[in-house]
Protein backbone atom coordinates (compact mmCIF):
# COMPACT_ATOMS: atom_id res chain seq x y z
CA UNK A 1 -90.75 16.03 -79.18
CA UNK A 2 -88.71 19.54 -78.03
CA UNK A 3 -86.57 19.10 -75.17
CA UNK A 4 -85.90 22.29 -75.32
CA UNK A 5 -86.07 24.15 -71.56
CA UNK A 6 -84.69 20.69 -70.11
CA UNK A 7 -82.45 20.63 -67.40
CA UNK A 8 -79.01 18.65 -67.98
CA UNK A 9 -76.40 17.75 -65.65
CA UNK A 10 -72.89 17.09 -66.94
CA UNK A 11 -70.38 15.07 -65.50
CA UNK A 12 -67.44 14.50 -67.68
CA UNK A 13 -65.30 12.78 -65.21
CA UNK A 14 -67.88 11.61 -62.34
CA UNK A 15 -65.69 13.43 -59.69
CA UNK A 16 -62.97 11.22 -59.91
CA UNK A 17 -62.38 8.48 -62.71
CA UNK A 18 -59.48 9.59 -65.23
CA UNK A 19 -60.94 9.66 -68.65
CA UNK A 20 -59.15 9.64 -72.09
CA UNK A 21 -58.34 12.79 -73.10
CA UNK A 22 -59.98 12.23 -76.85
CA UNK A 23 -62.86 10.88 -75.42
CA UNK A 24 -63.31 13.81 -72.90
CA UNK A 25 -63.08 16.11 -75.85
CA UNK A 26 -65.70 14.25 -78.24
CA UNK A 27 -68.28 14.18 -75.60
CA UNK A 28 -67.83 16.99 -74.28
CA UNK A 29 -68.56 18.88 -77.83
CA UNK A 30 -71.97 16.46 -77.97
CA UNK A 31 -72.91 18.47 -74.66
CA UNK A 32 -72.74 21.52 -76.34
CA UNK A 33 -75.06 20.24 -78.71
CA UNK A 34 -77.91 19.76 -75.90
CA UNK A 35 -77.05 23.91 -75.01
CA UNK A 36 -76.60 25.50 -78.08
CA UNK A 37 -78.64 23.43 -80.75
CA UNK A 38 -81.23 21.91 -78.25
CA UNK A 39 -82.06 24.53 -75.90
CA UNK A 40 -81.15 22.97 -72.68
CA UNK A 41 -79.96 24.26 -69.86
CA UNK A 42 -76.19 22.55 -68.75
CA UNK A 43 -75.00 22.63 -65.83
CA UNK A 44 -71.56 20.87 -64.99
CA UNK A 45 -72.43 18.60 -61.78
CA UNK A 46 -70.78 15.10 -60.55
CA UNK A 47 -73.58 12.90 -58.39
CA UNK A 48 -70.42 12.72 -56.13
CA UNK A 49 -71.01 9.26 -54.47
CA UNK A 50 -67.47 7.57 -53.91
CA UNK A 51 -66.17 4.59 -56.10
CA UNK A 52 -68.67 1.77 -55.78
CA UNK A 53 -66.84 -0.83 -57.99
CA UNK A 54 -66.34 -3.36 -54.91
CA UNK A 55 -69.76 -3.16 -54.08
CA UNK A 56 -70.94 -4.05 -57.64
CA UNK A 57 -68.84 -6.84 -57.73
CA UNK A 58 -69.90 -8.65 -54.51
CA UNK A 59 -73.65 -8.16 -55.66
CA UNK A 60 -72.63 -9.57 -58.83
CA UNK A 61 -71.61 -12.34 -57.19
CA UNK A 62 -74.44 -12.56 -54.41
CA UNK A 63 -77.00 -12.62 -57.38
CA UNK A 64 -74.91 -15.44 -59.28
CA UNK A 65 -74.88 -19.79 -58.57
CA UNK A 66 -70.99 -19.80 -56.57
CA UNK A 67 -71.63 -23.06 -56.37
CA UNK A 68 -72.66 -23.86 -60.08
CA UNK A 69 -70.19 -21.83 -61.29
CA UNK A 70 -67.30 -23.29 -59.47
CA UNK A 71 -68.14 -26.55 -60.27
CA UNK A 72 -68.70 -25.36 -64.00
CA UNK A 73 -65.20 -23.76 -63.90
CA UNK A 74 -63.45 -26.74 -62.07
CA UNK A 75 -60.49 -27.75 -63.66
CA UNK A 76 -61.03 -25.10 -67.07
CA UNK A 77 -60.13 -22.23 -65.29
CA UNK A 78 -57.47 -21.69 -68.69
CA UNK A 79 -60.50 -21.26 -70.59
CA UNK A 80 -62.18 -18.45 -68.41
CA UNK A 81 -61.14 -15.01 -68.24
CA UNK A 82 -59.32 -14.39 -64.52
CA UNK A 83 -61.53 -11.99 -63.63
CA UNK A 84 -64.43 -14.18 -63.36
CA UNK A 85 -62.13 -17.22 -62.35
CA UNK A 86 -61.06 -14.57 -59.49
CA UNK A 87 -64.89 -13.65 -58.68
CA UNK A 88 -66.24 -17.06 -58.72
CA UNK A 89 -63.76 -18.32 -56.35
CA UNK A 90 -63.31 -15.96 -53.69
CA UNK A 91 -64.38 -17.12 -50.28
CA UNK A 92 -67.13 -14.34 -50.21
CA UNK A 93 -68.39 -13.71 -46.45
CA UNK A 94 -72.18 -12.66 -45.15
CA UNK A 95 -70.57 -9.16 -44.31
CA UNK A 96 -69.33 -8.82 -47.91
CA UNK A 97 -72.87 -9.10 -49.34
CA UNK A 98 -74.61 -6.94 -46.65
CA UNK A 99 -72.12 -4.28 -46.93
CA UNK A 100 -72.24 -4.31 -50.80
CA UNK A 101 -76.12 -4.03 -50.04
CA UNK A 102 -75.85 -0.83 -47.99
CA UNK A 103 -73.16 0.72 -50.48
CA UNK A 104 -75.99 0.00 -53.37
CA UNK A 105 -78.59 1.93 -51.31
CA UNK A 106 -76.52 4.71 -50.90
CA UNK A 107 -75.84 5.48 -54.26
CA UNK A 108 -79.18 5.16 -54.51
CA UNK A 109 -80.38 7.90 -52.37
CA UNK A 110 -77.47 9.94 -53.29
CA UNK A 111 -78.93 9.67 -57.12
CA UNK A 112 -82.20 10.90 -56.15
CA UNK A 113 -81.36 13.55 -54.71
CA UNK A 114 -78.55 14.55 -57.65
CA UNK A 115 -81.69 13.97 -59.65
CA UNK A 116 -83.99 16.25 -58.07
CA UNK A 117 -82.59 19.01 -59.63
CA UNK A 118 -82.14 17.62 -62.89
CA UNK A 119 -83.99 15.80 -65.77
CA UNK A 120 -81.23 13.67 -67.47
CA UNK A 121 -77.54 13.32 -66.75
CA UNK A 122 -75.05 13.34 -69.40
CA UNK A 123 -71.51 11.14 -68.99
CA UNK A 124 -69.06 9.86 -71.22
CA UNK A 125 -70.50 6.17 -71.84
CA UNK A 126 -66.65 4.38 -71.49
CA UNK A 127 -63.69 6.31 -70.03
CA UNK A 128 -61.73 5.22 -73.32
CA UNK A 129 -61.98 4.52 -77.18
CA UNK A 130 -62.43 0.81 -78.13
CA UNK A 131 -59.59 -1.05 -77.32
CA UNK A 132 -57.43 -4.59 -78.32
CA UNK A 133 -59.20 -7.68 -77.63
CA UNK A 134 -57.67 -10.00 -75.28
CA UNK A 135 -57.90 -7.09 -72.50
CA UNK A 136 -59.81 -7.37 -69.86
CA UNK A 137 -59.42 -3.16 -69.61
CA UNK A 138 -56.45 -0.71 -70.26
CA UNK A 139 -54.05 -0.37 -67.03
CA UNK A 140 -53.45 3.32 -67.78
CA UNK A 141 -56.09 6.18 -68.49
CA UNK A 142 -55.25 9.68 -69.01
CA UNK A 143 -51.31 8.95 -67.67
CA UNK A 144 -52.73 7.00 -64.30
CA UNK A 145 -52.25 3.56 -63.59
CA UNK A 146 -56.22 2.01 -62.57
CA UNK A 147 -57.69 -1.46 -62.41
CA UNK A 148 -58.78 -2.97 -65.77
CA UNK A 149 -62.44 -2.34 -65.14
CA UNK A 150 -62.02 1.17 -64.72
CA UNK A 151 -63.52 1.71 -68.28
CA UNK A 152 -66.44 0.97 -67.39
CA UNK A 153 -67.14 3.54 -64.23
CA UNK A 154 -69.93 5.64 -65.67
CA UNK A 155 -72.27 2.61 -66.72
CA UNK A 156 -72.19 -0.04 -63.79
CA UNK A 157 -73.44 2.73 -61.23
CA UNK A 158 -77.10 2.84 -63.20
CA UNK A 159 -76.82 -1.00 -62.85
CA UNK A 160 -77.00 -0.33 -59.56
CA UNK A 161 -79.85 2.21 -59.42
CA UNK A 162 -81.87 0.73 -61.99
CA UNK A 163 -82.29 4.29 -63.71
CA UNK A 164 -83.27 4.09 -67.34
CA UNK A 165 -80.02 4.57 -69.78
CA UNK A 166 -79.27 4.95 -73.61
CA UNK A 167 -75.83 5.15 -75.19
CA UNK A 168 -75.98 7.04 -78.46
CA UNK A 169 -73.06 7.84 -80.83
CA UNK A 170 -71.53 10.85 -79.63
CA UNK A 171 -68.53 11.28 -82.18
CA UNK A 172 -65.38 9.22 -83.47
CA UNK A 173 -61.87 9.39 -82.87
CA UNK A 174 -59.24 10.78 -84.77
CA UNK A 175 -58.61 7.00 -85.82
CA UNK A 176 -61.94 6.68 -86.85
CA UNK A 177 -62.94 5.02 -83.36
CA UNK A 178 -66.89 5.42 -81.95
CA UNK A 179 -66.87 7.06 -78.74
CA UNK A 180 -70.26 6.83 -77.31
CA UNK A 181 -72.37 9.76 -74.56
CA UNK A 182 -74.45 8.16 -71.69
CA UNK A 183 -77.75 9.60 -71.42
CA UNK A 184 -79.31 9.20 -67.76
CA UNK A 185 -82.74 9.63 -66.82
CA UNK A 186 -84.78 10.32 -63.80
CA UNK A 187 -86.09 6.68 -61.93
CA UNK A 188 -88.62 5.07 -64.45
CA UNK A 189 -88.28 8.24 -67.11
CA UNK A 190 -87.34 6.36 -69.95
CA UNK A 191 -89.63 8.76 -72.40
CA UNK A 192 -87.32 11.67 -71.55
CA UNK A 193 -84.14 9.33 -72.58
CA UNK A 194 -85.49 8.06 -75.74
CA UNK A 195 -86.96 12.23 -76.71
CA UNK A 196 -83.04 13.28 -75.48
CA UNK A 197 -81.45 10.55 -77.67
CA UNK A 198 -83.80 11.06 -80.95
CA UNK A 199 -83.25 14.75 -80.32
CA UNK A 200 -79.14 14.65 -80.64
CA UNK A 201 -79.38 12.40 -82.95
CA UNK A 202 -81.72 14.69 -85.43
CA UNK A 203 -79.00 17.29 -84.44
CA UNK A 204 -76.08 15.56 -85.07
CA UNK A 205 -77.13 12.62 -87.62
CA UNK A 206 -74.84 9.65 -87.50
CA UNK A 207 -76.23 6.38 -89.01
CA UNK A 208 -74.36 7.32 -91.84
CA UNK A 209 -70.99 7.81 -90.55
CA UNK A 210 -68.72 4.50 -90.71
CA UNK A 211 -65.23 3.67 -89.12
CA UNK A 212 -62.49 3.85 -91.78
CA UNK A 213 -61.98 -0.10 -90.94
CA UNK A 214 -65.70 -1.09 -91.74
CA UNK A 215 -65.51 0.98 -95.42
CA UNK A 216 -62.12 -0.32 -96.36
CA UNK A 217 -64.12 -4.06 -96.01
CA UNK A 218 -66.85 -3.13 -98.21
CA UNK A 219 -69.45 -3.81 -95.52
């Protein structure tokens, strides 16, 4: 169906994570699509909750078998990446969880009330193109030094408010790299996701577009 008349917040940068200047540009130019081929109305806006990466963590860890895993991990801890090693062992505390808790509902309510004025949210999906494997994240974005999971800022937050989420192809790199738009619904609106993604992708086909890498292989 027409999502025409929709309203559609735009956050290219959430308020404060650096983003890769090539991915900035590609989804930025799949926004315009929602304005001028769609007939949305965009509005730049940031939810403006501050960085809840520590939070996620702990309740990643409150939700997960510490004591499983460490004895899983015991004495192989060459053959697990150090971030998990790092998270698994930690001498987590009561406070750690609780807080985490009260960070999560936060965001929460801040969300709602971002949302209230808006029927889907548009974001870059990762802060970067694809990158080497073997990295646990890149260490600079956009000329600033972060921590390694700063690539994934715009998608852990909707693990922590459970809002429905699609990530559709928004355009490639000059390299021939997929860099993918985040499409954010209201709580429990997945119909208005799946019309927003069907409708950009009816504008903007893409099934048939291939990285340079996968046609060279013949695949």
């Amino acid at each position: 169906g027409s999502i025409k008349g929709l309203r559609v917040a735009y956050s290219s940068d959430r308020g404060d994570p650096p983003v890769d200047p090539e991915v900035r540009r590609i989804v930025g130019e799949a926004v315009r699509v929602f304005e001028t081929d769609l007939g949305c109305v965009v509005e730049e806006a940031h939810p403006g909750w501050t960085d809840p990466g520590a939070a996620f963590w702990a309740l990643v860890a409150a939700d997960t078998d510490l004591t499983g895993m460490r004895r899983m991990i015991a004495g192989r801890e060459s053959e697990v990446s150090p971030h998990i090693v790092s998270l698994v062992q930690k001498d987590w505390t009561g406070a750690e969880f609780t807080d985490a808790k009260a960070v999560r509902q936060s965001v929460v309510n801040r969300m709602w009330r971002f949302m209230q004025r808006f029927d889907i949210l548009l974001t870059p999906t990762l802060a970067v193109p694809p990158f080497p494997v073997h990295m646990q994240g890149p260490e600079i974005i956009d000329g600033q030094m972060v921590d390694s999971a700063r690539w994934l800022a715009f998608t852990f937050p909707m693990n922590l408010t459970g809002q429905p989420a699609a990530s559709i192809p928004a355009g490639f790199t000059k390299d021939g790299l997929p860099v993918g738009l985040q499409i954010i619904g209201r709580h429990l609106d997945d119909p208005t996701v799946l019309r927003a993604s069907a409708a950009f992708e009816a504008a903007r086909p893409w099934a048939h577009v291939w990285p340079p890498l996968v046609r060279d292989l013949g695949l």
